[in-house]
C-alpha atoms as a PDB file:
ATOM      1  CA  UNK A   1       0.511   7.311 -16.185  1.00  0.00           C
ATOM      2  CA  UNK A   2      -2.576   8.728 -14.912  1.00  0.00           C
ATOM      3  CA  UNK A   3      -5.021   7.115 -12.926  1.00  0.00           C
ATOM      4  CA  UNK A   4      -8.732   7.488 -13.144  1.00  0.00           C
ATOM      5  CA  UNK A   5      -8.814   9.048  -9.471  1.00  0.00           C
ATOM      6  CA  UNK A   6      -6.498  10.419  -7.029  1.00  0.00           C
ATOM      7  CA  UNK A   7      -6.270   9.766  -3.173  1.00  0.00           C
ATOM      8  CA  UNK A   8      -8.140  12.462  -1.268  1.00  0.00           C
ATOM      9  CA  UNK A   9      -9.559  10.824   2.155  1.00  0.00           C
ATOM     10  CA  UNK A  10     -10.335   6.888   3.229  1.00  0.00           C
ATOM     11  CA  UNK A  11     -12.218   5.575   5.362  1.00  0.00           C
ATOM     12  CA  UNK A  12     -12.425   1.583   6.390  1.00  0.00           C
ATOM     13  CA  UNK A  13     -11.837  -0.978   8.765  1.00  0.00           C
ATOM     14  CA  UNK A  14      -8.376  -2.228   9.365  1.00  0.00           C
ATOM     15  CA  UNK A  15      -6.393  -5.758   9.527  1.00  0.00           C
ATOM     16  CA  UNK A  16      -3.802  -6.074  11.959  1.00  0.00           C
ATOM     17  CA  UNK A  17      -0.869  -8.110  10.888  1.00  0.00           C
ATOM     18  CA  UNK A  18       1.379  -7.882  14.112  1.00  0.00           C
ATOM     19  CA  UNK A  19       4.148  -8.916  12.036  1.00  0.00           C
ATOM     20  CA  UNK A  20       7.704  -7.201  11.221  1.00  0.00           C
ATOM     21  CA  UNK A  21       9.721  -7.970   8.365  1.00  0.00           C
ATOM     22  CA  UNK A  22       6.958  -8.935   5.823  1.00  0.00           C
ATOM     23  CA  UNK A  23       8.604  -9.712   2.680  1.00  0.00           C
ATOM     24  CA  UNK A  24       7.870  -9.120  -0.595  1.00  0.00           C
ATOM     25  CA  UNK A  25       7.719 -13.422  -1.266  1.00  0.00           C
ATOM     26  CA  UNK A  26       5.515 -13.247   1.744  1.00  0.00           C
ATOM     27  CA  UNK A  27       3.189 -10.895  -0.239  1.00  0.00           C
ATOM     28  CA  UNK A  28       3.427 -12.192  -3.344  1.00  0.00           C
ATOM     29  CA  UNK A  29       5.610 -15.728  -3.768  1.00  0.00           C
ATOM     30  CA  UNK A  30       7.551 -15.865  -6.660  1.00  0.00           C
ATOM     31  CA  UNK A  31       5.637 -18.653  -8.411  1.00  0.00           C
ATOM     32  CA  UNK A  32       2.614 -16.537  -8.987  1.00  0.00           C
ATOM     33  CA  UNK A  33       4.997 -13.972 -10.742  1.00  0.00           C
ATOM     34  CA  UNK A  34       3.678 -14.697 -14.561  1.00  0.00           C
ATOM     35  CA  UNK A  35       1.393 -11.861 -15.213  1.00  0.00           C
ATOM     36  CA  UNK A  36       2.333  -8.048 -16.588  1.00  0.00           C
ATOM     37  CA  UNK A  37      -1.401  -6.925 -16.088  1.00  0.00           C
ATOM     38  CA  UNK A  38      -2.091  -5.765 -12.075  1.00  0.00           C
ATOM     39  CA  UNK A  39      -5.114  -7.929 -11.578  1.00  0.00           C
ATOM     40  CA  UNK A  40      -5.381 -11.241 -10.265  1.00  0.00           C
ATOM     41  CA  UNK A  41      -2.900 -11.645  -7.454  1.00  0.00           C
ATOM     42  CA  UNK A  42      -5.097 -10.798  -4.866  1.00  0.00           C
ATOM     43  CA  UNK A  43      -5.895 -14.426  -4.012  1.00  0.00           C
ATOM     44  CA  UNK A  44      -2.574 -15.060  -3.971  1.00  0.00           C
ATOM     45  CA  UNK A  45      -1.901 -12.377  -1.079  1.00  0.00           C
ATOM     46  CA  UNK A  46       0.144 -13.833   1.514  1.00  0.00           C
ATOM     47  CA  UNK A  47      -0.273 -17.249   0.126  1.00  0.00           C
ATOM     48  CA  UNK A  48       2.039 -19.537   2.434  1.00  0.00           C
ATOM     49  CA  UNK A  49       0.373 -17.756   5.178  1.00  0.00           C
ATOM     50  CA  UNK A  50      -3.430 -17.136   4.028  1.00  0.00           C
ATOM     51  CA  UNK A  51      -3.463 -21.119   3.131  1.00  0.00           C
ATOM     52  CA  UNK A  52      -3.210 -24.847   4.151  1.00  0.00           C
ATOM     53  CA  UNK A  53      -0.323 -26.515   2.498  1.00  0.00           C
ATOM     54  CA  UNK A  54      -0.505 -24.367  -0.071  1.00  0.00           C
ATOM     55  CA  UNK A  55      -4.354 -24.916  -1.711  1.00  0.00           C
ATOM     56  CA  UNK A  56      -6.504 -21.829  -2.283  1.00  0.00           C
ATOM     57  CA  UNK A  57      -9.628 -24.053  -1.217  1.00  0.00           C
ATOM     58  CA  UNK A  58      -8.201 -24.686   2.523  1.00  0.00           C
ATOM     59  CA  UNK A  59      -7.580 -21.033   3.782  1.00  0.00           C
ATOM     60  CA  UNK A  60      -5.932 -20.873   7.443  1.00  0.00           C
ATOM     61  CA  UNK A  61      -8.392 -20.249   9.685  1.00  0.00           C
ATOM     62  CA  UNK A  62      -5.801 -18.908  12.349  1.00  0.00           C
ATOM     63  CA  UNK A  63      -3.885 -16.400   9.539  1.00  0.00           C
ATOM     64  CA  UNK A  64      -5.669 -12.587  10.396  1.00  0.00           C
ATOM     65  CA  UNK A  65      -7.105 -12.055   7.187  1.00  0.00           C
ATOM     66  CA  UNK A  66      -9.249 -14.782   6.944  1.00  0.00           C
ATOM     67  CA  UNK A  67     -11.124 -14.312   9.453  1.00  0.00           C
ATOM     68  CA  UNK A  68     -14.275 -13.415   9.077  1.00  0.00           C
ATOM     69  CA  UNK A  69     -14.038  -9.890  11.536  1.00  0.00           C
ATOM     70  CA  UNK A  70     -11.420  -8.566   9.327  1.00  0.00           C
ATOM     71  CA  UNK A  71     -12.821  -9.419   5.946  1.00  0.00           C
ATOM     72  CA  UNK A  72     -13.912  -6.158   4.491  1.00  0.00           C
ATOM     73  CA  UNK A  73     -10.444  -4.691   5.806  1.00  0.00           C
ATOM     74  CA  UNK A  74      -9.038  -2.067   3.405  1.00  0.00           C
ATOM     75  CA  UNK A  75      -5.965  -0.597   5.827  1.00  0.00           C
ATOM     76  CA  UNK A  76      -3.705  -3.160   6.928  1.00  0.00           C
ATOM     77  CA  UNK A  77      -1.807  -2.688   9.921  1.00  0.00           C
ATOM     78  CA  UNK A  78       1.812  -3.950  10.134  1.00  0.00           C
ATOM     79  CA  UNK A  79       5.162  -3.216  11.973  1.00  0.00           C
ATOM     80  CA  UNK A  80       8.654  -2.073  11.082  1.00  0.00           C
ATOM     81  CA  UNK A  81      10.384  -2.593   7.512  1.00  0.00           C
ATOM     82  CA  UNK A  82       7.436  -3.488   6.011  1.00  0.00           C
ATOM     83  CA  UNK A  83       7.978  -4.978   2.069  1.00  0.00           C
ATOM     84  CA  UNK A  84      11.697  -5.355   2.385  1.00  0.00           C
ATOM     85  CA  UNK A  85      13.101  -7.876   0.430  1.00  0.00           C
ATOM     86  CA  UNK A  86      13.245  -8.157  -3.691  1.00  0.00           C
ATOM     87  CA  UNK A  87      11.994  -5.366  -5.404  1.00  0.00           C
ATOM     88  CA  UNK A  88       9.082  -7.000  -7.105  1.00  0.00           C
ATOM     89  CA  UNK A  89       6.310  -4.491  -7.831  1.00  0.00           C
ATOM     90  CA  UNK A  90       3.615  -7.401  -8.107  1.00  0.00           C
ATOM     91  CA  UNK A  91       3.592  -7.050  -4.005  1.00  0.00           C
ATOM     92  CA  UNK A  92       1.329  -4.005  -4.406  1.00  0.00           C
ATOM     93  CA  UNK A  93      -0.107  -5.038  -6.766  1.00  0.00           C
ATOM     94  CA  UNK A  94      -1.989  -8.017  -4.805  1.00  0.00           C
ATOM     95  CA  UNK A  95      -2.498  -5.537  -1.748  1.00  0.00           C
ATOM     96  CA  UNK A  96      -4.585  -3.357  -3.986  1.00  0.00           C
ATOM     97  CA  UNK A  97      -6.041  -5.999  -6.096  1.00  0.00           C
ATOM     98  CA  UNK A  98      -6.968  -7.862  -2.587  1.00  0.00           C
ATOM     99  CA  UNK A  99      -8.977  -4.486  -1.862  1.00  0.00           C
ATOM    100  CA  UNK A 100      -6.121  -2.685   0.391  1.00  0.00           C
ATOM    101  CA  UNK A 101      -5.694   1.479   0.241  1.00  0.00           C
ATOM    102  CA  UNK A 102      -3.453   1.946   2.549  1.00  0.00           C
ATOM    103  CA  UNK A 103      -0.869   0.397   4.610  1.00  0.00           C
ATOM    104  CA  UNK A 104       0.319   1.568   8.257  1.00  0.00           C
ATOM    105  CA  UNK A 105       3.431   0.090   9.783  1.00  0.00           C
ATOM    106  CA  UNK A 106       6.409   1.925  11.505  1.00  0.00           C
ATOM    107  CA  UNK A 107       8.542   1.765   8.249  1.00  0.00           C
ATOM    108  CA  UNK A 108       8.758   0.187   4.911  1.00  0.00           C
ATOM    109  CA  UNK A 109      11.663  -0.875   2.748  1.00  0.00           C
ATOM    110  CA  UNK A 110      12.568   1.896   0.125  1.00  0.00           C
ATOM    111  CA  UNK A 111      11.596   0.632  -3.159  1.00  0.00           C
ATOM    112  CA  UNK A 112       8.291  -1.147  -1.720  1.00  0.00           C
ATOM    113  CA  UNK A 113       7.472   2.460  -0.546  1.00  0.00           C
ATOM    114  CA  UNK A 114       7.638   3.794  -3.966  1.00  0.00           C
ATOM    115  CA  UNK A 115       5.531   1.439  -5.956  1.00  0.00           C
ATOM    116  CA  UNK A 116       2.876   1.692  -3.360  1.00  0.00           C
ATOM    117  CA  UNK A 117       2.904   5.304  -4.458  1.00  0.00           C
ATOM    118  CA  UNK A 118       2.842   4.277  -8.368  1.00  0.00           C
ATOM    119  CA  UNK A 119      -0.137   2.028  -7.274  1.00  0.00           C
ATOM    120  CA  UNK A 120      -2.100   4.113  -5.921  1.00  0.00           C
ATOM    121  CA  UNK A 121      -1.364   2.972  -2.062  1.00  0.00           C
ATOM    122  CA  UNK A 122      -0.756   4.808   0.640  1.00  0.00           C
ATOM    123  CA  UNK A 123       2.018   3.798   2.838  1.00  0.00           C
ATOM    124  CA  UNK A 124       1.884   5.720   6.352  1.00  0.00           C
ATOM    125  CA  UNK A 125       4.923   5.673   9.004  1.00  0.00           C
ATOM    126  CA  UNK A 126       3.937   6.286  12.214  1.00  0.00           C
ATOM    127  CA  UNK A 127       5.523   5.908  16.172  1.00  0.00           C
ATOM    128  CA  UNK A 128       5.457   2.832  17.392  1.00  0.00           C
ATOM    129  CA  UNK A 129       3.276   4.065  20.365  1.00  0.00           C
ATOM    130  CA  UNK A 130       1.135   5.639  17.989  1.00  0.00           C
ATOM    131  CA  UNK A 131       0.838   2.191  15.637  1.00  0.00           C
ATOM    132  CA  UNK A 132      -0.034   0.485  18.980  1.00  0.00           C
ATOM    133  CA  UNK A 133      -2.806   2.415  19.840  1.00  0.00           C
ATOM    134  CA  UNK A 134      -4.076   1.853  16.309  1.00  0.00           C
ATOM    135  CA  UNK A 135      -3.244  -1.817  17.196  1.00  0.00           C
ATOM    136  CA  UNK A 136      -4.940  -1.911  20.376  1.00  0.00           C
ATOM    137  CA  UNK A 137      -8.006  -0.545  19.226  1.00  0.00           C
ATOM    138  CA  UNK A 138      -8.673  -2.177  16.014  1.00  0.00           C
ATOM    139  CA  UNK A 139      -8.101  -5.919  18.701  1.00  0.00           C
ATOM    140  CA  UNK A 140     -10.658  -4.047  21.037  1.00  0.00           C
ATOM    141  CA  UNK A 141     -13.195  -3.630  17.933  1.00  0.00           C
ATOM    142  CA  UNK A 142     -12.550  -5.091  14.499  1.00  0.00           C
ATOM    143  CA  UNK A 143     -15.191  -2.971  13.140  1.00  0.00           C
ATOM    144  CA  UNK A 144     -13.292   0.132  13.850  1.00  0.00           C
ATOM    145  CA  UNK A 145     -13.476   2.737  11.003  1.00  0.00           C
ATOM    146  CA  UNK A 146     -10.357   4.834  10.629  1.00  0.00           C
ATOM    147  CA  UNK A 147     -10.459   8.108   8.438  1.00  0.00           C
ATOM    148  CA  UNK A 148      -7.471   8.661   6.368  1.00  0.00           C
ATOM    149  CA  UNK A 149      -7.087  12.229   4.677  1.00  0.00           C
ATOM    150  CA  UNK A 150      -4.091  12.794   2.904  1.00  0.00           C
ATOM    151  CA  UNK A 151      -3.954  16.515   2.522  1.00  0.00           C
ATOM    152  CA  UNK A 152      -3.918  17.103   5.907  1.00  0.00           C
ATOM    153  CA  UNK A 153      -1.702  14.130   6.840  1.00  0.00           C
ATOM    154  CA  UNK A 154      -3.728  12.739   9.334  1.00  0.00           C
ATOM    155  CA  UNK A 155      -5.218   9.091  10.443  1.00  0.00           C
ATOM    156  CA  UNK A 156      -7.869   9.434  12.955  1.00  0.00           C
ATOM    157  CA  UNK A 157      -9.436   6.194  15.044  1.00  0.00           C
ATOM    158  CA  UNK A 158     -12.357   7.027  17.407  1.00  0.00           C
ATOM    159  CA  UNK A 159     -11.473  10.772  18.923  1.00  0.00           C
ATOM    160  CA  UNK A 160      -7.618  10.098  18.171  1.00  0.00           C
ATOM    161  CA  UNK A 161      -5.784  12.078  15.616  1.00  0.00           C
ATOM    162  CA  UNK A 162      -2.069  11.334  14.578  1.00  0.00           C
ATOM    163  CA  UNK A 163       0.067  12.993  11.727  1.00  0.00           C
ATOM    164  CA  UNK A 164       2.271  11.336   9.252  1.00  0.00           C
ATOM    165  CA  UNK A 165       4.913  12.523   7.009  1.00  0.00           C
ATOM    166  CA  UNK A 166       5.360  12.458   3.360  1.00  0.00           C
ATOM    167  CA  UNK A 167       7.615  13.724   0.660  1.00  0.00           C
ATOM    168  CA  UNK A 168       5.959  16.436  -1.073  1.00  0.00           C
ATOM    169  CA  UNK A 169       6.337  14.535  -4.562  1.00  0.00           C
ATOM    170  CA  UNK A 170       4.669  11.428  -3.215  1.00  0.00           C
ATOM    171  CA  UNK A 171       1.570  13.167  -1.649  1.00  0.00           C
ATOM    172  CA  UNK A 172       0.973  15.031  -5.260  1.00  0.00           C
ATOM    173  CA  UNK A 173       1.240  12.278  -6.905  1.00  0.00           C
ATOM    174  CA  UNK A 174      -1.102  10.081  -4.923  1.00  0.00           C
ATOM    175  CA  UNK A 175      -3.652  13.307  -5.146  1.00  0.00           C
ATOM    176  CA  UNK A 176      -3.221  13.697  -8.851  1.00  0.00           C
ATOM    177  CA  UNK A 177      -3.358   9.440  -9.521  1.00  0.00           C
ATOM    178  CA  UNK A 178      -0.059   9.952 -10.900  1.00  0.00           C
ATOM    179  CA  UNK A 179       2.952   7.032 -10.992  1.00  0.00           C
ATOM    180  CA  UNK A 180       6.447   8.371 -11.998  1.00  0.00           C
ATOM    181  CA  UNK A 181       5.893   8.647 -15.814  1.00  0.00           C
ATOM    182  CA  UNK A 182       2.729  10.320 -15.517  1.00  0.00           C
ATOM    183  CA  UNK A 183       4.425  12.782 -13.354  1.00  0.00           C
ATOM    184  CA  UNK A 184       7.294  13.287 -15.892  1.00  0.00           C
ATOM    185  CA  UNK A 185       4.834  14.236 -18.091  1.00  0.00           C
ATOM    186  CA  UNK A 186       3.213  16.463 -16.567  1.00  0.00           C
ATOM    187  CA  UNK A 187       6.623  18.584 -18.081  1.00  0.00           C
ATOM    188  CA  UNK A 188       5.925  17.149 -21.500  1.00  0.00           C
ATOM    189  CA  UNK A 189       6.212  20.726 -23.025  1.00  0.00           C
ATOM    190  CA  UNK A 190       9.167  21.867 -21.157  1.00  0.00           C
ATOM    191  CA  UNK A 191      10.594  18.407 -22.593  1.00  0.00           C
ATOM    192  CA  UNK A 192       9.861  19.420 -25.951  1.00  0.00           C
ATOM    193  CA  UNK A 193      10.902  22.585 -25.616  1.00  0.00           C
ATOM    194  CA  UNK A 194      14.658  21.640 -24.398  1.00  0.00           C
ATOM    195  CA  UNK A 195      14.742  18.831 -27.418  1.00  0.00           C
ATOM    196  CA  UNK A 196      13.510  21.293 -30.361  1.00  0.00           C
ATOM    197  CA  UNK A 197      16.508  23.700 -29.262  1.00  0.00           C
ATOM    198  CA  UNK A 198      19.002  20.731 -29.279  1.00  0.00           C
ATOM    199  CA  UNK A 199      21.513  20.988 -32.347  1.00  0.00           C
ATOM    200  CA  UNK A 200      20.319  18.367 -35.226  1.00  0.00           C
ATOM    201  CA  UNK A 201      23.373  15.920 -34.995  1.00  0.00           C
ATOM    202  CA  UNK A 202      22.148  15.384 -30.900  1.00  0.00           C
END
């Protein structure tokens, strides 16, 4: 369906999780799965990481989100095959309800990829010697704004500018705030159309 907003630009201060392989149980363990609504996972955001023996009144103070320089983060920083594991779309779920808009790494697992872009998340690939720079900068000052703008495909940090890819499909539908049904029916009379000329007994 539609979203109130699309994704045009960004602009905010990143978290840098110098981690590959992040798992979807890493994002979101599979005890906190019991909800069908998309709000209240964020606390629960890289739980066996973000807390002491598992209580959501000790959080790590070693684990990158918590502290206190990276708090306001809303671009997170990661490395390759980012999301990989099951399939669960609760894992962007608690990125965005945690207050994340878009996610740079050097690549994410397939179907992790796709619900970011049917939640309204922008996943960006980049070169690993581009992600370092990002990387190196954000470690050099946490407060670091980075401007996102989707149309033209571009992150820029400081006086830096790097391009990313996307399929074509994925870009409109982040711009129009569309997921994948909202998009199919944005062809709801050309549906109609095909299925009123369809013989009775079909």
């Amino acid at each position: 369906m539609a979203t109130d907003r699309g994704f045009t630009t960004h602009t905010g201060s990143a978290c840098p999780l110098d981690k590959a392989n992040v798992d979807t149980d890493q994002l979101i363990p599979k005890q906190f799965l019991t909800g069908v609504t998309r709000s209240g996972y964020g606390k629960h955001l890289f739980h066996d990481w973000r807390y002491l023996d598992g209580d959501v009144n000790q959080p790590d103070p070693e684990f990158i989100l918590n502290q206190p320089a990276y708090a306001q983060a809303s671009i997170l920083l990661a490395r390759e095959n980012f999301g990989c594991g099951s399939s669960r779309e609760h894992a962007p779920w608690a990125l965005a309800d945690y207050g994340f808009k878009v996610i740079i790494a050097d690549s994410f697992a397939d179907i992790f990829f796709n619900n970011c872009i049917n939640n309204q998340i922008l996943p960006i690939t980049l070169a690993a010697n581009s992600l370092n720079t990002l990387f190196d900068s954000v470690a050099a000052n946490p407060k670091l704004s980075l401007h996102i703008d989707l149309a033209r495909q571009t992150v820029t940090c400081d006086d830096v500018t790097m391009t990313f890819s996307l399929p074509t499909q994925a870009k409109s539908r982040l711009i129009k705030g569309l997921d994948a049904i909202g998009q199919t029916l944005e062809h709801e009379s050309a549906i109609s159309a095909f299925e009123n000329q369809l013989p009775e007994w079909v």
